[in-house]
PDB file of N, CA and C in Angstrom:
ATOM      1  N   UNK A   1       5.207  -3.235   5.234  1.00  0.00           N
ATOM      2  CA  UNK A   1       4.143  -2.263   5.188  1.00  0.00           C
ATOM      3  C   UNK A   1       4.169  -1.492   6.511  1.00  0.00           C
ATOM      4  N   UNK A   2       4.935  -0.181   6.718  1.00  0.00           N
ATOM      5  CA  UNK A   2       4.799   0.399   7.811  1.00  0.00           C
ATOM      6  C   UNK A   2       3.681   0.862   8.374  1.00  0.00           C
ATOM      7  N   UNK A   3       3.215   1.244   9.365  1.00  0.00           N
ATOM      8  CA  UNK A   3       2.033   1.834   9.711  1.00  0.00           C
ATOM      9  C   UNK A   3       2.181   2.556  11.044  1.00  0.00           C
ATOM     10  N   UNK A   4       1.583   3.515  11.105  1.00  0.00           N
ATOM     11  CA  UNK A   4       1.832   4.632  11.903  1.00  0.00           C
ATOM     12  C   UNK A   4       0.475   5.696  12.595  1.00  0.00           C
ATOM     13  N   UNK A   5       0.353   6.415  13.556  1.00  0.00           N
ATOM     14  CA  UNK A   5      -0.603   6.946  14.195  1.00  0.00           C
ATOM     15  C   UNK A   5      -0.148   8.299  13.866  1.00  0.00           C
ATOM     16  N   UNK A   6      -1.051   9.479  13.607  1.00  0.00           N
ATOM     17  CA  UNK A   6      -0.870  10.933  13.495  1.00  0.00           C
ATOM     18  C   UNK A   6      -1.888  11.361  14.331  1.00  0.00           C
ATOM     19  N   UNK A   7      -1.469  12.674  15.333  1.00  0.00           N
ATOM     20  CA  UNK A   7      -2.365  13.302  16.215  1.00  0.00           C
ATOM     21  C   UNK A   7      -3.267  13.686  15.841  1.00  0.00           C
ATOM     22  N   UNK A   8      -3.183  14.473  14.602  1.00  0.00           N
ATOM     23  CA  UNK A   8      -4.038  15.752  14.530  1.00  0.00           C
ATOM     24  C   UNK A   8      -4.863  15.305  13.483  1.00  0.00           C
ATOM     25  N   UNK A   9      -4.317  14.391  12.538  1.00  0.00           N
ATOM     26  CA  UNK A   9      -5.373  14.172  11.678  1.00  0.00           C
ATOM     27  C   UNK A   9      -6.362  12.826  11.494  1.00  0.00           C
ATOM     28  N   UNK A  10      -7.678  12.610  10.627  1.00  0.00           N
ATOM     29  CA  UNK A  10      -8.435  11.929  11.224  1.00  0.00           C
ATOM     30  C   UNK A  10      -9.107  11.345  10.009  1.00  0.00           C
ATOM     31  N   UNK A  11      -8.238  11.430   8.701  1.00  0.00           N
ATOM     32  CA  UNK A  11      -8.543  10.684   7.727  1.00  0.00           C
ATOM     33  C   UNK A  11      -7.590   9.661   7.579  1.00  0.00           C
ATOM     34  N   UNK A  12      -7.617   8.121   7.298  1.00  0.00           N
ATOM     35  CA  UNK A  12      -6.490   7.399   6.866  1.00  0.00           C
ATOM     36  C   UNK A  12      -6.029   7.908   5.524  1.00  0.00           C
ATOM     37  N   UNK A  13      -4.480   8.063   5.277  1.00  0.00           N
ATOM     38  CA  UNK A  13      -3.862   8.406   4.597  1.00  0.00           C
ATOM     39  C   UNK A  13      -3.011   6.979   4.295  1.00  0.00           C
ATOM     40  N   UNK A  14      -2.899   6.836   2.729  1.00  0.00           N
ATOM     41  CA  UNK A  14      -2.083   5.782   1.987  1.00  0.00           C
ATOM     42  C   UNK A  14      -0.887   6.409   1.826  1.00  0.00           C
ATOM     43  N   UNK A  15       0.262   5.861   1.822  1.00  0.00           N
ATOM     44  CA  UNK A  15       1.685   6.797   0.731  1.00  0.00           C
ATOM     45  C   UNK A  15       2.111   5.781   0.199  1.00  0.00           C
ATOM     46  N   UNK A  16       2.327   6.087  -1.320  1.00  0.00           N
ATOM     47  CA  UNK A  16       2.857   4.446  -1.947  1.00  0.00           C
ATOM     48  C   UNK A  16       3.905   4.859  -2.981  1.00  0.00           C
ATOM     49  N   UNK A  17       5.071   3.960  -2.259  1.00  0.00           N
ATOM     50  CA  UNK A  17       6.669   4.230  -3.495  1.00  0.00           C
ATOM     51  C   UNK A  17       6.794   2.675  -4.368  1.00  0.00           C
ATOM     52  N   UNK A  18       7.045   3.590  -5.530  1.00  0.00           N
ATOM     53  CA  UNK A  18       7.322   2.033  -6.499  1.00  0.00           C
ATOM     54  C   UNK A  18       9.279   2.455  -6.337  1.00  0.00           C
ATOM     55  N   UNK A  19      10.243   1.112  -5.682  1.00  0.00           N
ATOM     56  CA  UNK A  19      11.556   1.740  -5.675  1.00  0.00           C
ATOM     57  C   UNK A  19      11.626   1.005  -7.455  1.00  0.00           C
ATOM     58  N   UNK A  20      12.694   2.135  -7.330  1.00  0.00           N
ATOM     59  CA  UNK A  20      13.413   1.507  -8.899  1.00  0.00           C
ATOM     60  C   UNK A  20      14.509   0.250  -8.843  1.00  0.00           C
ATOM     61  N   UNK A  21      15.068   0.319  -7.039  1.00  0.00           N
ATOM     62  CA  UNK A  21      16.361  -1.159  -6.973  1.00  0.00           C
ATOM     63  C   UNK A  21      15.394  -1.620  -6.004  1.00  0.00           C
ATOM     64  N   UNK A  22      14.881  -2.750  -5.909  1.00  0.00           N
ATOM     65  CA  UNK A  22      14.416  -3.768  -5.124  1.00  0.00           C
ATOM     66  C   UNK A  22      15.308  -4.102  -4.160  1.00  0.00           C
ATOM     67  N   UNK A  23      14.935  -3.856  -2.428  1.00  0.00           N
ATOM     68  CA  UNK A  23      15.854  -4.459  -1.574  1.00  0.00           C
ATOM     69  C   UNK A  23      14.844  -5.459  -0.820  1.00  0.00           C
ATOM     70  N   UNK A  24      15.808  -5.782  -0.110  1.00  0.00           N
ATOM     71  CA  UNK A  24      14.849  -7.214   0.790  1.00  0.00           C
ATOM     72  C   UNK A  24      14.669  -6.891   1.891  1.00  0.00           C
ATOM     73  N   UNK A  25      13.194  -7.076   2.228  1.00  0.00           N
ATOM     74  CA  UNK A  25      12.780  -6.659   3.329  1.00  0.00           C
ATOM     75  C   UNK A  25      12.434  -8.349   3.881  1.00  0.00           C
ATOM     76  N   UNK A  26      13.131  -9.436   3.834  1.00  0.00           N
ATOM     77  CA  UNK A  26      12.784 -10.156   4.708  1.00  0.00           C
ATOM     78  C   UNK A  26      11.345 -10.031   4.704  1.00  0.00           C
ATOM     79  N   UNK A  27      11.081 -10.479   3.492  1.00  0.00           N
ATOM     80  CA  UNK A  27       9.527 -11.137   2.624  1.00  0.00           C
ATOM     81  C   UNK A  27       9.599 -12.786   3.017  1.00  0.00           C
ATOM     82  N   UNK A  28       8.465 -12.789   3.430  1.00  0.00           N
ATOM     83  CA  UNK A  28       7.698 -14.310   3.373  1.00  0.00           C
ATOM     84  C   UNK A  28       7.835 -14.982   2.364  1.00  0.00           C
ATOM     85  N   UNK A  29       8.211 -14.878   1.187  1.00  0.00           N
ATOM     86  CA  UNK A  29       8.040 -15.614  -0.356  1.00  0.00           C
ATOM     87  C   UNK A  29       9.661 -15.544  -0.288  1.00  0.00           C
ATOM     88  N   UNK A  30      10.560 -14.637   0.032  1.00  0.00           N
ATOM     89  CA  UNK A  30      11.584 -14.059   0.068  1.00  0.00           C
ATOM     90  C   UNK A  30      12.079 -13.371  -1.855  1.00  0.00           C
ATOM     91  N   UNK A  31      11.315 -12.397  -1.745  1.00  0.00           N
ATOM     92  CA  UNK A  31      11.223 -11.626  -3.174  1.00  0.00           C
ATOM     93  C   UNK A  31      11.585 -10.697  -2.308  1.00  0.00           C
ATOM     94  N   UNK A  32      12.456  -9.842  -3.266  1.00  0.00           N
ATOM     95  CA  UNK A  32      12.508  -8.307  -3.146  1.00  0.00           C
ATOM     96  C   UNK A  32      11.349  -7.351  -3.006  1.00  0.00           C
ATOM     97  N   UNK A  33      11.631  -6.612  -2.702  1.00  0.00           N
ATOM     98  CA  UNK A  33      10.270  -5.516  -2.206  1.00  0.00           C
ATOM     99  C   UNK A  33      10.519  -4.479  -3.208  1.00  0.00           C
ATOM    100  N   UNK A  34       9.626  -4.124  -4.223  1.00  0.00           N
ATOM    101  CA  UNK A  34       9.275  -3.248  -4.684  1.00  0.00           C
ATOM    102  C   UNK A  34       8.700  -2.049  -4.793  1.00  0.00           C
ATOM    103  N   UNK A  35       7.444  -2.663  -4.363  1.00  0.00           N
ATOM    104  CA  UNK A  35       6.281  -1.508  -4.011  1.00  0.00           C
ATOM    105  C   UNK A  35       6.048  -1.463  -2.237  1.00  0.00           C
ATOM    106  N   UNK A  36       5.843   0.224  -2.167  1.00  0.00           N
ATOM    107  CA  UNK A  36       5.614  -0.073  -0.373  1.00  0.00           C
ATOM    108  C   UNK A  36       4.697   1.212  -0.067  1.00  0.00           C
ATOM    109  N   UNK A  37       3.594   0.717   0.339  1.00  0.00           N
ATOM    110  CA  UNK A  37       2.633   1.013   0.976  1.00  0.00           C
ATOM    111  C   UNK A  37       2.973   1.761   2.540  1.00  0.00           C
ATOM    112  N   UNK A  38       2.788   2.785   3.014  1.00  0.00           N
ATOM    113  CA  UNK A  38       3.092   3.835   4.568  1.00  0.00           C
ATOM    114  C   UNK A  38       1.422   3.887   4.583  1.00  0.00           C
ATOM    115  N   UNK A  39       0.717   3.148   6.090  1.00  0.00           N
ATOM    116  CA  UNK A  39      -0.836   3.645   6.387  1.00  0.00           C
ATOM    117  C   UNK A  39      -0.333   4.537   7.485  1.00  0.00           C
ATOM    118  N   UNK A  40      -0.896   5.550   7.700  1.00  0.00           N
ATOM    119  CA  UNK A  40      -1.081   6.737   8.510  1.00  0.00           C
ATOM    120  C   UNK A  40      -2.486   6.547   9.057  1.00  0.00           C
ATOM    121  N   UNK A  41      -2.975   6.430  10.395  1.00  0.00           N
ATOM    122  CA  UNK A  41      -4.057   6.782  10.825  1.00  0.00           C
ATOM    123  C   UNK A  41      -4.164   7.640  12.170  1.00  0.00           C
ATOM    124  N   UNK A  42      -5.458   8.233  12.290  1.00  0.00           N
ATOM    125  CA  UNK A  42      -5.825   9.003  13.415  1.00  0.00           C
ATOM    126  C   UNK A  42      -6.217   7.836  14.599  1.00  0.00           C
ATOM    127  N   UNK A  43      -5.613   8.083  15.753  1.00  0.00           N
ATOM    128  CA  UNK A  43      -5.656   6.837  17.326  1.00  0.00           C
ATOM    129  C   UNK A  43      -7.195   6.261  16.799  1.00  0.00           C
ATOM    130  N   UNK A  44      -8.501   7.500  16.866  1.00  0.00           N
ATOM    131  CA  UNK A  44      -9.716   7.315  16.283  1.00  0.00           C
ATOM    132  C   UNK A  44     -10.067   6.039  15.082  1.00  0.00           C
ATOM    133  N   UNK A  45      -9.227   6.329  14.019  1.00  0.00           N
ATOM    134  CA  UNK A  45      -9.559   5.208  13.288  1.00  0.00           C
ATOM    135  C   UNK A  45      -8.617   4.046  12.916  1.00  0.00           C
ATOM    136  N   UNK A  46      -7.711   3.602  14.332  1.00  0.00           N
ATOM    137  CA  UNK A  46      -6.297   3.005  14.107  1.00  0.00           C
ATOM    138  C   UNK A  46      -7.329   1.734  13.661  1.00  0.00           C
ATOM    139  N   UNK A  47      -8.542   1.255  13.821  1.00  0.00           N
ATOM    140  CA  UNK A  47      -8.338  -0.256  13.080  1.00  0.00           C
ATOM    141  C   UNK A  47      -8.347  -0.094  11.942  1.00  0.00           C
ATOM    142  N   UNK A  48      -8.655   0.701  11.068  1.00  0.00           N
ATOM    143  CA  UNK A  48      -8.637   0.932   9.875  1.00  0.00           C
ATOM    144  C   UNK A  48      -7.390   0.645   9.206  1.00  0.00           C
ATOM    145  N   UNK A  49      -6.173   0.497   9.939  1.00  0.00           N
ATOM    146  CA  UNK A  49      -5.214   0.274   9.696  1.00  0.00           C
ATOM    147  C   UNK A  49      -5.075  -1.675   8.897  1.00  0.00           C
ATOM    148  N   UNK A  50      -5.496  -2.543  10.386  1.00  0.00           N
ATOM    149  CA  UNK A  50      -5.963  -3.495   9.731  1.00  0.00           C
ATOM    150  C   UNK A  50      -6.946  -3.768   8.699  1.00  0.00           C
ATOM    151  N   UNK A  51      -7.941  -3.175   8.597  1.00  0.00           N
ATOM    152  CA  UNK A  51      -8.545  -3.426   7.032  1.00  0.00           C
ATOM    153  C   UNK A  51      -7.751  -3.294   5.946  1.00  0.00           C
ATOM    154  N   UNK A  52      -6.653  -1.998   5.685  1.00  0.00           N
ATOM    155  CA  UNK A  52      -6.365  -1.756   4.515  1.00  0.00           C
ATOM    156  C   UNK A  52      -5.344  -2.631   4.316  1.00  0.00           C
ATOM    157  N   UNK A  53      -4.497  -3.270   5.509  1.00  0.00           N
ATOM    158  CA  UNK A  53      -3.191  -4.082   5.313  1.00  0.00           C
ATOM    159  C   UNK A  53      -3.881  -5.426   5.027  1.00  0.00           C
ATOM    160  N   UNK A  54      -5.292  -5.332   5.824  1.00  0.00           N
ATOM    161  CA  UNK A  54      -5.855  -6.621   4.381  1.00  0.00           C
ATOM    162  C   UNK A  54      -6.182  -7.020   3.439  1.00  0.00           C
ATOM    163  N   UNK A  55      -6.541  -5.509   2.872  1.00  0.00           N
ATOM    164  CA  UNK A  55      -6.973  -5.247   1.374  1.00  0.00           C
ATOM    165  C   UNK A  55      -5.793  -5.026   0.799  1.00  0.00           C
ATOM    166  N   UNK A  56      -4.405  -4.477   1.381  1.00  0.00           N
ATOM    167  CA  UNK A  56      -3.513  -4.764   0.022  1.00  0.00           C
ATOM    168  C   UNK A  56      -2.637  -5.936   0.334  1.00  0.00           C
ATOM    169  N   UNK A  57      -2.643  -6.704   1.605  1.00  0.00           N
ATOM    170  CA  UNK A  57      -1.763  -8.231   1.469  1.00  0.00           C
ATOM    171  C   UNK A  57      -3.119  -8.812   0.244  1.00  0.00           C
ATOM    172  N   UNK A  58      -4.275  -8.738   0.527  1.00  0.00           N
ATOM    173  CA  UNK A  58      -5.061  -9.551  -0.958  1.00  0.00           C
ATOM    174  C   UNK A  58      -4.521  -9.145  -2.141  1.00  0.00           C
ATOM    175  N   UNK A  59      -4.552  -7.911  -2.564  1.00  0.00           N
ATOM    176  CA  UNK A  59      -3.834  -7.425  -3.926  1.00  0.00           C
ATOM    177  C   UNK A  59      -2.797  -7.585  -4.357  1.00  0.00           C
ATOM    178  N   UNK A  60      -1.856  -7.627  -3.334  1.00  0.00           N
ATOM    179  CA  UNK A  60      -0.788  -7.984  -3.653  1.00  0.00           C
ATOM    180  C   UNK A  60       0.136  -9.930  -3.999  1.00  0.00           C
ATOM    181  N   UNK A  61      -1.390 -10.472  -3.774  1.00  0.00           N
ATOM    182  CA  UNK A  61      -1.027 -12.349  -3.753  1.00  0.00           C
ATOM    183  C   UNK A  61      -1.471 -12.122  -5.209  1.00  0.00           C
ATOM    184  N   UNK A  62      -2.196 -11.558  -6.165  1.00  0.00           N
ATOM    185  CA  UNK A  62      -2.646 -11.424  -7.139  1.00  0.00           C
ATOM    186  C   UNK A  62      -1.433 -10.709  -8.310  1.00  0.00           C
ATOM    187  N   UNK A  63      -0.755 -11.735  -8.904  1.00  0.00           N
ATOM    188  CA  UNK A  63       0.020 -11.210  -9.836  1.00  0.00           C
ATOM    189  C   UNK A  63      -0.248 -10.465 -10.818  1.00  0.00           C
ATOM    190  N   UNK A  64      -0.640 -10.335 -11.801  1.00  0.00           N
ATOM    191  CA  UNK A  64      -1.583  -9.572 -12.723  1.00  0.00           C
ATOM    192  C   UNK A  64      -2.001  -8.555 -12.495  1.00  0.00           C
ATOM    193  N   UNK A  65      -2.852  -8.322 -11.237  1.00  0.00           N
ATOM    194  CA  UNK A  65      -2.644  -6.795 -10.769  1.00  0.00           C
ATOM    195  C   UNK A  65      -1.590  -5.930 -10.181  1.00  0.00           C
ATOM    196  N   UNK A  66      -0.592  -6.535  -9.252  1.00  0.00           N
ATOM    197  CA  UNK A  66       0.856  -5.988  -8.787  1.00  0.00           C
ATOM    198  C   UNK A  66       0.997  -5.711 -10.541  1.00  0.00           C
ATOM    199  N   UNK A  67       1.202  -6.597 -11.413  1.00  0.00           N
ATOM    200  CA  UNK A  67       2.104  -6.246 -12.626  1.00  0.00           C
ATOM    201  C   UNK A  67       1.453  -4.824 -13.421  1.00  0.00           C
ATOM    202  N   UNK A  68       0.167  -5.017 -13.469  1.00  0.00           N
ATOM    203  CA  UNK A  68      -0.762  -3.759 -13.664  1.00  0.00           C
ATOM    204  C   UNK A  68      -0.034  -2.313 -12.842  1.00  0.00           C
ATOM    205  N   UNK A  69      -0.320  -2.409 -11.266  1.00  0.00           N
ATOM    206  CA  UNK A  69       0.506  -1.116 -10.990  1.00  0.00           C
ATOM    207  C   UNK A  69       1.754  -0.844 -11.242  1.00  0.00           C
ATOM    208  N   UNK A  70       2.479  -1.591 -11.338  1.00  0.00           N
ATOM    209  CA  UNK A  70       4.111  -1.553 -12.217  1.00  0.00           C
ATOM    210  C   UNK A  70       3.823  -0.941 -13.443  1.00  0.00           C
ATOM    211  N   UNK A  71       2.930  -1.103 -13.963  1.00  0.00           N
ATOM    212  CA  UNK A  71       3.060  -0.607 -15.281  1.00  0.00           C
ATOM    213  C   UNK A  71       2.711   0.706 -15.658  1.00  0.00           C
ATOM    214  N   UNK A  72       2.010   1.203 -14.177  1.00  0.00           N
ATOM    215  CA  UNK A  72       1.244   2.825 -14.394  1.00  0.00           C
ATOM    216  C   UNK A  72       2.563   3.678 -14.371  1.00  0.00           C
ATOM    217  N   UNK A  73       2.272   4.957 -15.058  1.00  0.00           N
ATOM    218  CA  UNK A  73       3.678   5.878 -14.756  1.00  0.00           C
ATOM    219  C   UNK A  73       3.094   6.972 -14.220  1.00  0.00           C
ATOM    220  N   UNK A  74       1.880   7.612 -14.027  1.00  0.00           N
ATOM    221  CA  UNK A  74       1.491   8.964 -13.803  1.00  0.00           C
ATOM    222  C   UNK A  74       0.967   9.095 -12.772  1.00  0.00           C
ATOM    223  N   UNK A  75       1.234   9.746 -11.445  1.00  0.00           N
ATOM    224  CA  UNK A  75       0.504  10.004 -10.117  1.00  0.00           C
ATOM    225  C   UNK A  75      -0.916   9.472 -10.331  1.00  0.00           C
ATOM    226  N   UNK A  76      -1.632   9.940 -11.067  1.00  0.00           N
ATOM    227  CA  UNK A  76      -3.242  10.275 -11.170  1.00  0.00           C
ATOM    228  C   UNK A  76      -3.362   8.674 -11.248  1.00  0.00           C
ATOM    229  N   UNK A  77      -2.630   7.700 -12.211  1.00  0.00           N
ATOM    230  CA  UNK A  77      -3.137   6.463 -12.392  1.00  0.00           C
ATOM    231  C   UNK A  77      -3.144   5.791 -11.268  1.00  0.00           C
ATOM    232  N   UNK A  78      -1.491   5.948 -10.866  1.00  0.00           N
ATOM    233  CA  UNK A  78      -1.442   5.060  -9.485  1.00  0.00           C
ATOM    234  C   UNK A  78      -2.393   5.069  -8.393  1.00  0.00           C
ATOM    235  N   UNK A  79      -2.882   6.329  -8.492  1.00  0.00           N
ATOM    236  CA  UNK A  79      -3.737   7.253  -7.444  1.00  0.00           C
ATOM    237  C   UNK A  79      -5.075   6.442  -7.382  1.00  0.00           C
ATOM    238  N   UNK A  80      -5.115   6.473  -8.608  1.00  0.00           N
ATOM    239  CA  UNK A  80      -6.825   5.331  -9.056  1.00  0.00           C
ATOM    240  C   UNK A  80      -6.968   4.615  -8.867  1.00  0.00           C
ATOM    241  N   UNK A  81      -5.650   3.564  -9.262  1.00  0.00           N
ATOM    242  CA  UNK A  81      -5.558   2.324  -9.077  1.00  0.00           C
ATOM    243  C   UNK A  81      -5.799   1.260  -7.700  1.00  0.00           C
ATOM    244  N   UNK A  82      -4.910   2.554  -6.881  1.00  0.00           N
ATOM    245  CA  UNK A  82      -4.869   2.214  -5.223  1.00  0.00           C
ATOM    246  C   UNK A  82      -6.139   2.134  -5.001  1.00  0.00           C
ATOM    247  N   UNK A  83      -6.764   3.341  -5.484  1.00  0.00           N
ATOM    248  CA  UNK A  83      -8.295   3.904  -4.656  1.00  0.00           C
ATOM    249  C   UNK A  83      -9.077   2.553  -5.035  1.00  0.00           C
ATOM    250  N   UNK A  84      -9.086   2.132  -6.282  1.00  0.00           N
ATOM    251  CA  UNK A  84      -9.879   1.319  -6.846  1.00  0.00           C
ATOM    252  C   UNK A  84      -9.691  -0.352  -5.976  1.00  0.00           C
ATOM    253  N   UNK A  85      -8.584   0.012  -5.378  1.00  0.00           N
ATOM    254  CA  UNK A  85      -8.057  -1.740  -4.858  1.00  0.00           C
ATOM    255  C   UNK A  85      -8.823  -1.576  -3.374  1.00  0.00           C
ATOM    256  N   UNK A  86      -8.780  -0.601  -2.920  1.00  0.00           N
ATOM    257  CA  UNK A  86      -9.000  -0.201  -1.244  1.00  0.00           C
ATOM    258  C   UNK A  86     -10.829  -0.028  -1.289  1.00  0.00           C
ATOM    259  N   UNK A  87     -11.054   0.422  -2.538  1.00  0.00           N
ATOM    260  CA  UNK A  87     -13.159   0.400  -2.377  1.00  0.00           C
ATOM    261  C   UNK A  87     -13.358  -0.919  -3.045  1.00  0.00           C
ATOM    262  N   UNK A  88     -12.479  -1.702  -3.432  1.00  0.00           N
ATOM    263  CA  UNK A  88     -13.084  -3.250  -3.566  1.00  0.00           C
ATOM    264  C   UNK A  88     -13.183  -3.750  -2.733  1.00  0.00           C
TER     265      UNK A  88
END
């Protein structure tokens, strides 16, 4: 889960790729990495960074839901889905 600081802006920003070949990122479980989460924050709201990498390491121990976002195909869903995992 990379995470990163931007100057100018001052909303946290999510970016999330589902890859189609799974490589290994030297996972704790040692599974391939699928889905990957980029947090972007402003210096201003860098802890925010830790909240969200705690709200999706929780989502992501939860099989049933990882399998749920695998299964969305359309920007708008994924879009929801995230939003919906990050205001829980």
């Amino acid at each position: 889960m990379p995470k990163g600081n931007m100057e100018d802006e001052t909303k946290t920003k999510i970016i999330y790729a589902r890859l189609e070949n799974p490589i290994n990122w030297n996972s704790l479980d040692g599974k391939l990495t699928k889905n990957i989460f980029l947090i972007l924050t402003s210096r201003e709201e860098e802890g925010n960074q830790i909240k969200v990498v705690k709200k999706i390491t929780n989502f992501s121990k939860k099989c049933d839901e990882i399998k749920g976002l695998d299964e969305l195909s359309t920007e708008k869903n994924i879009e929801d889905y995230i939003t919906k995992i990050l205001l829980d």
